[in-house]
Protein backbone atom coordinates (compact mmCIF):
# COMPACT_ATOMS: atom_id res chain seq x y z
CA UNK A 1 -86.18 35.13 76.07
CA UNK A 2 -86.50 36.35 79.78
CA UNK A 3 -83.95 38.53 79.09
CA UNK A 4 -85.90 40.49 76.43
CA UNK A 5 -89.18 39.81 78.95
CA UNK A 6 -87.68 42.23 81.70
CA UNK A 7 -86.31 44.55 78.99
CA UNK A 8 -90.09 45.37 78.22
CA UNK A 9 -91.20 46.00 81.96
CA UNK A 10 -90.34 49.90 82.03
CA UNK A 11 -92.20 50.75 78.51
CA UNK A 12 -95.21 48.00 79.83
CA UNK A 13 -95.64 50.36 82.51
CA UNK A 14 -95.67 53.37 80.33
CA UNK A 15 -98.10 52.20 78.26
CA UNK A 16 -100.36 50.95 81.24
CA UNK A 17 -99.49 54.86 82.51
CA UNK A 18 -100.88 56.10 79.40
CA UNK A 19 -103.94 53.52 79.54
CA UNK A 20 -105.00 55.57 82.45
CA UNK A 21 -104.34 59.30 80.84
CA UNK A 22 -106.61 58.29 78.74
CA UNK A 23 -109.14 58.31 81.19
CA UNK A 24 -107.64 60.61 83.51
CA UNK A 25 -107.49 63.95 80.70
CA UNK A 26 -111.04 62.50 79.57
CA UNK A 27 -112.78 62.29 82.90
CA UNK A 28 -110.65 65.85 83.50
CA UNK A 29 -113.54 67.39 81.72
CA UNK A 30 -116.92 67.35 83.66
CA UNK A 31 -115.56 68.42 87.12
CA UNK A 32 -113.90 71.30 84.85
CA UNK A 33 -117.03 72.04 83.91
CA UNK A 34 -118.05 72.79 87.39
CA UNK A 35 -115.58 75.01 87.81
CA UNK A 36 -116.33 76.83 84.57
CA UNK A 37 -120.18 77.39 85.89
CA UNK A 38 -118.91 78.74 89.16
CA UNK A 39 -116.18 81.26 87.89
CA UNK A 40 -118.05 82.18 84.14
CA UNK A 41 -121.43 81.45 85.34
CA UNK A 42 -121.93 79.04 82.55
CA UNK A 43 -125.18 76.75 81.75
CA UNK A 44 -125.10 72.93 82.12
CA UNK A 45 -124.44 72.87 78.15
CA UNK A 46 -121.47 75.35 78.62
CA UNK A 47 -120.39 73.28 81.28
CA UNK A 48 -120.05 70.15 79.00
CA UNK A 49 -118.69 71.93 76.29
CA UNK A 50 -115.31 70.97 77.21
CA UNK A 51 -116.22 67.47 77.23
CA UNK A 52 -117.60 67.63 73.85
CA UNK A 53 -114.07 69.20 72.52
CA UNK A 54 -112.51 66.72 73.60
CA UNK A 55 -114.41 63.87 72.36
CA UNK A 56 -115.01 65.71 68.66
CA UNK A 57 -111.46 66.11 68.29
CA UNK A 58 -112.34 61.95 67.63
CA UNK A 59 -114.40 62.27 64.73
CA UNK A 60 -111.91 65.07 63.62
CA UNK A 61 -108.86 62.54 64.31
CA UNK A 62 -110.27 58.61 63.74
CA UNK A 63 -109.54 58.14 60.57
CA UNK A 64 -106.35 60.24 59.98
CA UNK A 65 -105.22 58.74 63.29
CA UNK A 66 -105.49 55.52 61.51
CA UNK A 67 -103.57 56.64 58.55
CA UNK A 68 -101.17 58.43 60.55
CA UNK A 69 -100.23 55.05 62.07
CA UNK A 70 -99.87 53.40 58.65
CA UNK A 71 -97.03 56.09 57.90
CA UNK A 72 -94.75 55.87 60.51
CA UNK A 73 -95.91 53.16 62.77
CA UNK A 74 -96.74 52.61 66.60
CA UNK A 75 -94.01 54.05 68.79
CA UNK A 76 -94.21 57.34 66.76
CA UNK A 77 -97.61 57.85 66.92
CA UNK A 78 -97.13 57.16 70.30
CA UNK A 79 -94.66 59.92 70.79
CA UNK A 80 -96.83 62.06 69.01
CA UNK A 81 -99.74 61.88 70.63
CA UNK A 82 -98.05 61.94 73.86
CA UNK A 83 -96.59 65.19 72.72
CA UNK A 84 -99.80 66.90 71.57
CA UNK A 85 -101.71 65.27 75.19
CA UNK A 86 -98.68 67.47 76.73
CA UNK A 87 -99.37 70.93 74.56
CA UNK A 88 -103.49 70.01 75.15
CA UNK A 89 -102.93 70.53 78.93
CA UNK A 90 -100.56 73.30 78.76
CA UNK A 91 -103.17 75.34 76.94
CA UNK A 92 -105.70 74.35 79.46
CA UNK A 93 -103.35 75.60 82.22
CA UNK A 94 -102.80 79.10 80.37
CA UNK A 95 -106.69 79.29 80.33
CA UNK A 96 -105.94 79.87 84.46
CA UNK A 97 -103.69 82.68 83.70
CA UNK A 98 -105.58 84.17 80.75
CA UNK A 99 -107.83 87.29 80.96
CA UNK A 100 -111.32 86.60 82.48
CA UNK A 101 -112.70 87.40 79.09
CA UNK A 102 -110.32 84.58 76.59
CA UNK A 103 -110.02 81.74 79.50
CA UNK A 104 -113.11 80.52 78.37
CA UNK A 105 -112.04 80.20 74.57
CA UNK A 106 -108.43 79.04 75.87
CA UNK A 107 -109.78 76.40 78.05
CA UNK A 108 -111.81 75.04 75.24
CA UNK A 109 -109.15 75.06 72.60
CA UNK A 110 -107.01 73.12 75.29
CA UNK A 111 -109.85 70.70 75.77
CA UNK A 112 -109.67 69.83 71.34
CA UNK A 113 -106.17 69.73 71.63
CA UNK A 114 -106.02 67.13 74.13
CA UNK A 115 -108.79 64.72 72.52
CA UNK A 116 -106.42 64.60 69.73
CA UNK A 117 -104.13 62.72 71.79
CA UNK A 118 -106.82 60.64 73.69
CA UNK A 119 -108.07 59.60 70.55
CA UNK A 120 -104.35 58.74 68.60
CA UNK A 121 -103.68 56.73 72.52
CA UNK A 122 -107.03 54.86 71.81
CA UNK A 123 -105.18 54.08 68.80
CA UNK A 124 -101.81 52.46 69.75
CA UNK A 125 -101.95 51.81 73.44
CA UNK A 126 -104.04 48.17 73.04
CA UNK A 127 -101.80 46.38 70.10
CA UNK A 128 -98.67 48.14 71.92
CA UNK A 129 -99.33 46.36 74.84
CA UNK A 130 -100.14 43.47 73.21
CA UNK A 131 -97.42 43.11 71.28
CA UNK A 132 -94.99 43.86 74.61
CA UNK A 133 -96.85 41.04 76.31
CA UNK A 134 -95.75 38.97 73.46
CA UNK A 135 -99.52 38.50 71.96
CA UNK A 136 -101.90 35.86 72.99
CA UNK A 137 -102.74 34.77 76.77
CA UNK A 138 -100.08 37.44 78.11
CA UNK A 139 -100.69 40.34 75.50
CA UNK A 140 -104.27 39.94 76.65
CA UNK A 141 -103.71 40.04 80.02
CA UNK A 142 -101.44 42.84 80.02
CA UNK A 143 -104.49 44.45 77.96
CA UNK A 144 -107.27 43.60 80.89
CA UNK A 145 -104.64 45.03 83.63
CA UNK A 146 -104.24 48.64 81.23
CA UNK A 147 -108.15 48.76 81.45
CA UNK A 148 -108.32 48.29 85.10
CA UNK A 149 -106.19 50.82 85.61
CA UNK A 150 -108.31 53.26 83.29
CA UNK A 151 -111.45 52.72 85.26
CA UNK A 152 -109.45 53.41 88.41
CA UNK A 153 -108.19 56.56 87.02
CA UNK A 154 -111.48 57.25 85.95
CA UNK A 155 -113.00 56.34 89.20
CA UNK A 156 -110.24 58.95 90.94
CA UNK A 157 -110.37 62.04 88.70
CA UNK A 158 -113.92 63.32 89.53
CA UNK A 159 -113.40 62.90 93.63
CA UNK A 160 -109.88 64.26 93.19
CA UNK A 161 -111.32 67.42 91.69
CA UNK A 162 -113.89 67.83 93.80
CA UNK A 163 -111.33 67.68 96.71
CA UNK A 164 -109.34 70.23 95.30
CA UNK A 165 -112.55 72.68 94.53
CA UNK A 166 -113.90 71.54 98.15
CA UNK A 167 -116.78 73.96 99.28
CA UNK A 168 -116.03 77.23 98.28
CA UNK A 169 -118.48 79.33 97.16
CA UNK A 170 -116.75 80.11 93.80
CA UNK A 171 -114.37 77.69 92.32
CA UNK A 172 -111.60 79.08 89.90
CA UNK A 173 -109.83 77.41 87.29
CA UNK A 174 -106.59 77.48 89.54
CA UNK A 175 -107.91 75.53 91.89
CA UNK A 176 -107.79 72.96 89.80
CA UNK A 177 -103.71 73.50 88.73
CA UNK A 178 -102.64 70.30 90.76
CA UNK A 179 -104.13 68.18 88.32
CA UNK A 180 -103.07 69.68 85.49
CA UNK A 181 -99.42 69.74 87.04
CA UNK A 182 -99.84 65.72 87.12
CA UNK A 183 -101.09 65.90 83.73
CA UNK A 184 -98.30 67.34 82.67
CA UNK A 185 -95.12 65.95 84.50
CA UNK A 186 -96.94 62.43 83.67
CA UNK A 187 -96.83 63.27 79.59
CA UNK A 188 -93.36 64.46 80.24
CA UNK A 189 -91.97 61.42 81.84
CA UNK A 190 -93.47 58.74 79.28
CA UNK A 191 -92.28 60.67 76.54
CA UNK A 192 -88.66 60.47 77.36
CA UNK A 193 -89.16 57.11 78.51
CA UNK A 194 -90.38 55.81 75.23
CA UNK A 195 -87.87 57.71 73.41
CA UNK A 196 -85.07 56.56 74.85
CA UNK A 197 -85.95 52.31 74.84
CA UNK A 198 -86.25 49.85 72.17
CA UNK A 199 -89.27 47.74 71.75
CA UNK A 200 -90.95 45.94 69.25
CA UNK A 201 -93.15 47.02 66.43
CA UNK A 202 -96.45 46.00 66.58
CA UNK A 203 -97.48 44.58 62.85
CA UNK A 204 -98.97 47.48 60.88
CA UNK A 205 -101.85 44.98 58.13
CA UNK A 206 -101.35 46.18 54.52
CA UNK A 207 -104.01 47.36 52.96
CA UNK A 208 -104.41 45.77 49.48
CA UNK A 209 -107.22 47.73 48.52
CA UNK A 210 -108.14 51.70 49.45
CA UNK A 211 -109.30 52.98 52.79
CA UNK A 212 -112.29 54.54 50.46
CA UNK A 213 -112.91 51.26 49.05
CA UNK A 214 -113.00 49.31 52.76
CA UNK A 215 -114.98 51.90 54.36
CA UNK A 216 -117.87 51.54 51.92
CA UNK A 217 -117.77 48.09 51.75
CA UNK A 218 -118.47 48.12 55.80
CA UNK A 219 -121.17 50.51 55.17
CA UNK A 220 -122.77 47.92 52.92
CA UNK A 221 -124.35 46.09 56.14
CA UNK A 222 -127.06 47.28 58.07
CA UNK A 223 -126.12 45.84 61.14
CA UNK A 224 -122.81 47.70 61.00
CA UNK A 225 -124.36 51.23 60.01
CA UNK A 226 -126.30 50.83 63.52
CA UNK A 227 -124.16 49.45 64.83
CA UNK A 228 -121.95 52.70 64.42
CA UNK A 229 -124.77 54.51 65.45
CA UNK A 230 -125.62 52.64 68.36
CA UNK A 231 -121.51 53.44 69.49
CA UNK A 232 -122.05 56.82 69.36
CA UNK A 233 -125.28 56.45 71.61
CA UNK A 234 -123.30 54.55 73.80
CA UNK A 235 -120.46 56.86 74.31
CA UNK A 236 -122.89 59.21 74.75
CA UNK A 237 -125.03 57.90 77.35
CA UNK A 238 -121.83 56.39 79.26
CA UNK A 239 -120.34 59.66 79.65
CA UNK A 240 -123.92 61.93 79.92
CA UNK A 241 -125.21 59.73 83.08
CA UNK A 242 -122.24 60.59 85.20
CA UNK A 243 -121.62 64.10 84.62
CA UNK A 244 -124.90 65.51 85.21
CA UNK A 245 -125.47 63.75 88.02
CA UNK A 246 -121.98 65.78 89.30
CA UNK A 247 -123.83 68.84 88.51
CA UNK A 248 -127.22 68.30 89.92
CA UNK A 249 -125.64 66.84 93.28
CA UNK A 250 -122.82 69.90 93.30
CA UNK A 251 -125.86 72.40 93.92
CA UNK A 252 -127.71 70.02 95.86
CA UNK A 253 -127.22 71.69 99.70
CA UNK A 254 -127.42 68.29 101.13
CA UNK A 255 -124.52 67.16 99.34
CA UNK A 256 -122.06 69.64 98.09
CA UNK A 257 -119.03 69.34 95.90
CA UNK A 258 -116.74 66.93 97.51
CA UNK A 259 -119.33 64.24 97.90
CA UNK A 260 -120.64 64.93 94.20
CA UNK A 261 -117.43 64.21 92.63
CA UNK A 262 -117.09 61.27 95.10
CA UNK A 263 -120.47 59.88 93.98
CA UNK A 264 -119.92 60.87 90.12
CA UNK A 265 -116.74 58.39 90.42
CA UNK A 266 -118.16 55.93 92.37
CA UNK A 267 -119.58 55.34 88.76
CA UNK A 268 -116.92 54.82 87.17
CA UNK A 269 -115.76 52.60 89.98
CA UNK A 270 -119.00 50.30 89.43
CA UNK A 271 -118.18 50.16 85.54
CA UNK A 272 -115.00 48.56 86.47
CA UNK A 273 -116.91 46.34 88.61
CA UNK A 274 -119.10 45.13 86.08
CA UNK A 275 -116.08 45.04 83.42
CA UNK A 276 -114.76 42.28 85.74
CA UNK A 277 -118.19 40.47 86.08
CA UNK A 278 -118.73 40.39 82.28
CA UNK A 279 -115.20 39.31 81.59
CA UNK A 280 -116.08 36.66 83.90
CA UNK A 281 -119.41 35.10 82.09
CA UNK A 282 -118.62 36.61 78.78
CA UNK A 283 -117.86 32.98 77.18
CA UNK A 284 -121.12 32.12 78.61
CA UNK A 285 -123.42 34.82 77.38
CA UNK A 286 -124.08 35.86 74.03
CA UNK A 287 -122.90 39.67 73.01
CA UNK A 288 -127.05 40.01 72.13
CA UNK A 289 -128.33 38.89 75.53
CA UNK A 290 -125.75 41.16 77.50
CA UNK A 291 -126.64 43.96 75.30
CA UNK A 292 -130.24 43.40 75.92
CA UNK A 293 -130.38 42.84 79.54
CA UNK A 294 -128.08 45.67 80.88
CA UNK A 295 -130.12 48.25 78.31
CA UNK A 296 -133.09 47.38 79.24
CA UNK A 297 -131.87 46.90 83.24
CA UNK A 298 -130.98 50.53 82.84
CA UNK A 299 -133.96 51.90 81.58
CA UNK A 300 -135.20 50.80 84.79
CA UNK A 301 -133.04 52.43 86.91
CA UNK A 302 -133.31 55.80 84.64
CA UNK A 303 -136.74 56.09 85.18
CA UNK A 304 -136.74 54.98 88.52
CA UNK A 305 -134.05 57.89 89.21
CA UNK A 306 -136.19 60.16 87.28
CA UNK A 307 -139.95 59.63 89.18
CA UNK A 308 -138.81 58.69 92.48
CA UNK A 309 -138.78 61.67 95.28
CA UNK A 310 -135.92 63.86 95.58
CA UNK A 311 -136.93 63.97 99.62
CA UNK A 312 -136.09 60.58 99.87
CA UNK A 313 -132.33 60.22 100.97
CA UNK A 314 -129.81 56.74 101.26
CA UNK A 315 -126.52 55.80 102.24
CA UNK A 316 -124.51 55.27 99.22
CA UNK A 317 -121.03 53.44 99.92
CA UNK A 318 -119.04 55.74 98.12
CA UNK A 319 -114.80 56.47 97.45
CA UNK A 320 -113.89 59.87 99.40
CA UNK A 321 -110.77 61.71 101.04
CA UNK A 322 -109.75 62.04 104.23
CA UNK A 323 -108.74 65.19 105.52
CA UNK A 324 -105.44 63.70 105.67
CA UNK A 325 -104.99 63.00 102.39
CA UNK A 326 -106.27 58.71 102.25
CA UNK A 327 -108.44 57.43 100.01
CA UNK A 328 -111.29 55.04 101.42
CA UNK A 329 -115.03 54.17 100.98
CA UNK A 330 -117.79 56.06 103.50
CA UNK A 331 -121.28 56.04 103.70
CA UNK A 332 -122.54 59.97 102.47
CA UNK A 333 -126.13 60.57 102.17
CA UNK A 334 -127.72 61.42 99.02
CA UNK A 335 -130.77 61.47 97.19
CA UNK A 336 -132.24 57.89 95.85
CA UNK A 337 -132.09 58.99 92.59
CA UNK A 338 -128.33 59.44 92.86
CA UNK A 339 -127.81 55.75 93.75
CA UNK A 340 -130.01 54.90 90.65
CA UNK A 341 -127.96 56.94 88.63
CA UNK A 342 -124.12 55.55 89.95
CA UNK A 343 -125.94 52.10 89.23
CA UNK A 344 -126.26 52.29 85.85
CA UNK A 345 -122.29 52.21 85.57
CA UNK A 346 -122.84 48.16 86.31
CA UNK A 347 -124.69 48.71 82.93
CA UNK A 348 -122.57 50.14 80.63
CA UNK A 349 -119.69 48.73 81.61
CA UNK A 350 -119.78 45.53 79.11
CA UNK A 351 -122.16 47.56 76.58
CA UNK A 352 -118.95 48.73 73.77
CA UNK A 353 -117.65 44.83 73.68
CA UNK A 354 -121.35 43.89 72.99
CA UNK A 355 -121.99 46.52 70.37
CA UNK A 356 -118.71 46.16 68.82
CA UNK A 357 -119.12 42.30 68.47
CA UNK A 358 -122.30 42.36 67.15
CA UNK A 359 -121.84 45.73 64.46
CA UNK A 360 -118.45 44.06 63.26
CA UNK A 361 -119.86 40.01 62.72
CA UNK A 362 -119.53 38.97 58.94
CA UNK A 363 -117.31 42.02 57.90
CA UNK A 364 -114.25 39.89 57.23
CA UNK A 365 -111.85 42.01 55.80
CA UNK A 366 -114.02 45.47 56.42
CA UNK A 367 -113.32 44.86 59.62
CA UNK A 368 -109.92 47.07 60.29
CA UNK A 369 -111.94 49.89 58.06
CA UNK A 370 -115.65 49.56 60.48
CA UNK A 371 -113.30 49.85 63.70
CA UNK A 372 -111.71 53.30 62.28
CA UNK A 373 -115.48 54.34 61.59
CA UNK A 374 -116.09 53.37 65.48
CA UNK A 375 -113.19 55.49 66.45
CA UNK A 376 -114.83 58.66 64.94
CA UNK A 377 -118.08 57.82 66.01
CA UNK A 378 -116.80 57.95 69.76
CA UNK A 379 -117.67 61.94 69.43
CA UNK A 380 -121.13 60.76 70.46
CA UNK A 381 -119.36 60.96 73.97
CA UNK A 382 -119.42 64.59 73.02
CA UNK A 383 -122.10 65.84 71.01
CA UNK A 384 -125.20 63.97 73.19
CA UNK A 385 -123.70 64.87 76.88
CA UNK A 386 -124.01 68.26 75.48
CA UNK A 387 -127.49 68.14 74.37
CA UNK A 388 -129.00 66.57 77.43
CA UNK A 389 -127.00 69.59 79.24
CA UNK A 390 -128.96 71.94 76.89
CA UNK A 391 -131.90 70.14 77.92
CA UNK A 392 -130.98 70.00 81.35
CA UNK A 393 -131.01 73.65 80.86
CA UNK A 394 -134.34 73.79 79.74
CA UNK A 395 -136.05 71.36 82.18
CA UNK A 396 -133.55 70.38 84.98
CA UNK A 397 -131.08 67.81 85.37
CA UNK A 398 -132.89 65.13 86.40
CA UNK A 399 -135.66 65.64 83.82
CA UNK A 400 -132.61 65.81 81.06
CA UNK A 401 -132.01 61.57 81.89
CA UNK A 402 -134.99 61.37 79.07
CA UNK A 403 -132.00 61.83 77.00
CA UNK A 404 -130.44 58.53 78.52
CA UNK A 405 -133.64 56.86 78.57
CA UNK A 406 -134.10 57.43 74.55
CA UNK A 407 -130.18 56.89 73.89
CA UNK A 408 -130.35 53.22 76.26
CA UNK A 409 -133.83 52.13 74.40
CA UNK A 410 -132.32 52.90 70.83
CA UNK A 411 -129.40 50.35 72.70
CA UNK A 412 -131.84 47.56 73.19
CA UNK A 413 -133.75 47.92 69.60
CA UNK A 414 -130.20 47.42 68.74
CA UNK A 415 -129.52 44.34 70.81
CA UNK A 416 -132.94 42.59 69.57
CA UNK A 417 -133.48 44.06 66.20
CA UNK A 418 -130.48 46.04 64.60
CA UNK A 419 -127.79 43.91 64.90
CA UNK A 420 -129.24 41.12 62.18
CA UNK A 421 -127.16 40.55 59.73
CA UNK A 422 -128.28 41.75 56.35
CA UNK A 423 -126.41 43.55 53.61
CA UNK A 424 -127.54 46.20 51.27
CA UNK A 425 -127.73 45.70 47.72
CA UNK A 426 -124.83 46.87 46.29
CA UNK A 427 -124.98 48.86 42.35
């Protein structure tokens, strides 16, 4: 048994690799954006229009991704979407060596191709890991220890970027090659990897009845159909409350570049944080009570970042580069409603478990169908970081966190209202 143990450690650690792709091509897409308004001129919706390829290629890929998996199991689906994360970054490199007039279009159509793969990685990566921990206490650690390491990725990506762009007046997509380089030797390397070892299948659940059937019988409850909704606000406001903070604080003189991507990860960084803490008292709090308290907690801090004096500058602890190369936390001064912002990371950290308990309680056996629903509802990350850009466009970016403010109230009607059980009459 220890034997077969060790012979899991190399594809553990591929699938803890991929854990943090995931988060790594994901996060690769606001800090593009930045680039793409300094070399194309582009608005803050432009900017973010990356992002929302990537995260529409979910509602695109959710539920074939599910019945993709059905056909030929884990480890190929694996391989494929490993494969196609490799081809989405290549195309996004091209875009750097394409005519000023198609990079645009190219970069874009790199950005789909590689939320294909995040989304077919969202997949497989937990049960894989799971079922190479050998399920229960270990599976689920090995689980907790692939999500660390996709906040830290997250947490990295944004001040790596903004490293690599630095001050320069105009940033070009080939600044940005290094990453993509990573990106790409990374995808490489796990593919062979995983080709080349044995390891068990995770269990692939029978359906007895049709996908059609199962999905409409977990649109029968209420709480669900919110529920669903309420994950695509989530996404949504999860990913919007980062990224245009990054913008704002890029053209903020004070500031600059570097320290925006810095701050936009410190984030990310504090949603690992509180990931940890609600891990911690989740056996002791209620899914409804978490849900409500961090919603409404950041309302608070929305509007505080929205009304409260751009004049007025802190200290924000925050993770940056030195000029040799080390990563370490530094004081850099920015505006108040920067730290308000970067706080609300403690909030929606432990928000998805919360939702996801509450939309999926009572489904019984809908429930495999409702989480392939959730899967494709994950575009919210795309669709609503896109319109508060537009609106950001309209009225400024710290005006456009009205969009946050709406998307983390419709959160707490969920918490307190939505999420009661009650099912719909069926004909």
């Amino acid at each position: 048994m220890k034997t077969e143990k060790r012979s899991h450690v190399l594809p553990i650690i591929m699938m803890i690799v991929l854990f943090g792709m995931i988060s790594f091509v994901t996060n690769l897409a606001a800090p593009m954006g930045q680039v793409l308004k300094e070399q194309f001129g582009a608005s803050n919706f432009q900017g973010l229009l990356g992002n929302a390829a990537n995260f529409i290629a979910y509602a695109v890929m959710g539920i074939p991704g599910g019945l993709l998996l059905q056909r030929v199991g884990y480890k190929k689906t694996a391989l494929i979407a490993i494969a196609v994360g490799f081809l989405g970054v290549l195309i996004q490199f091209f875009s750097g060596h394409s005519p000023q007039s198609a990079a645009f279009s190219v970069y874009l159509l790199g950005a789909f191709v590689a939320g294909f793969s995040m989304c077919l990685l969202n997949i497989v990566v937990n049960p894989m890991l799971n079922t190479l921990g050998g399920g229960g206490n270990r599976g689920n650690q090995l689980i907790q220890v692939g999500g660390s390491f996709n906040s830290v990725m997250a947490t990295i990506t944004p001040a790596f970027v903004g490293v690599l762009i630095g001050e320069t007046a105009k940033a070009n997509l080939k600044d940005v090659f290094p990453v993509l380089y990573i990106a790409l030797g990374v995808f490489a390397l796990v593919f062979f990897v995983l080709m080349a070892v044995r390891i068990p299948e995770p269990h692939v659940e029978q359906r007895n009845e049709p996908l059609k059937d199962l999905m409409k019988g977990a649109l029968a409850y209420r709480h669900f159909i919110l529920g669903a909704l309420a994950i695509f606000v989530y996404v949504g406001v999860e990913v919007g409350t980062p990224y245009l903070m990054l913008y704002w604080l890029s053209e903020y003189a004070e500031v600059g570049k570097t320290i925006a991507g810095s701050v936009a990860g410190t984030y990310w960084f504090l949603m690992l944080i509180g990931r940890l803490a609600g891990a911690s008292i989740g056996n002791k709090v209620s899914s409804k009570s978490m849900l409500s308290f961090t919603s409404l907690v950041g309302m608070i801090l929305v509007l505080l970042a929205i009304f409260m004096p751009q004049q007025t500058m802190v200290s924000l602890p925050v993770l940056q580069y030195s000029p040799t190369g080390a990563l370490y936390f530094g004081l850099a001064h920015v505006p108040v409603n920067a730290m308000f912002i970067v706080l609300v990371g403690l909030c929606t950290s432990v928000m998805w478990g919360g939702i996801f308990n509450l939309a999926v309680e009572g489904l019984g056996k809908y429930t495999a169908a409702a989480s392939g629903i959730f899967m494709v509802m994950v575009c919210g990350g795309g669709i609503l970081p896109a319109f508060q850009g537009w609106v950001a466009d309209k009225v400024g970016e710290l005006s456009s966190y009205w969009v946050v403010l709406a998307g983390l109230a419709y959160l707490l009607f969920y918490a307190l209202v939505g999420s009661k059980q009650v099912v719909k009459e069926r004909n």
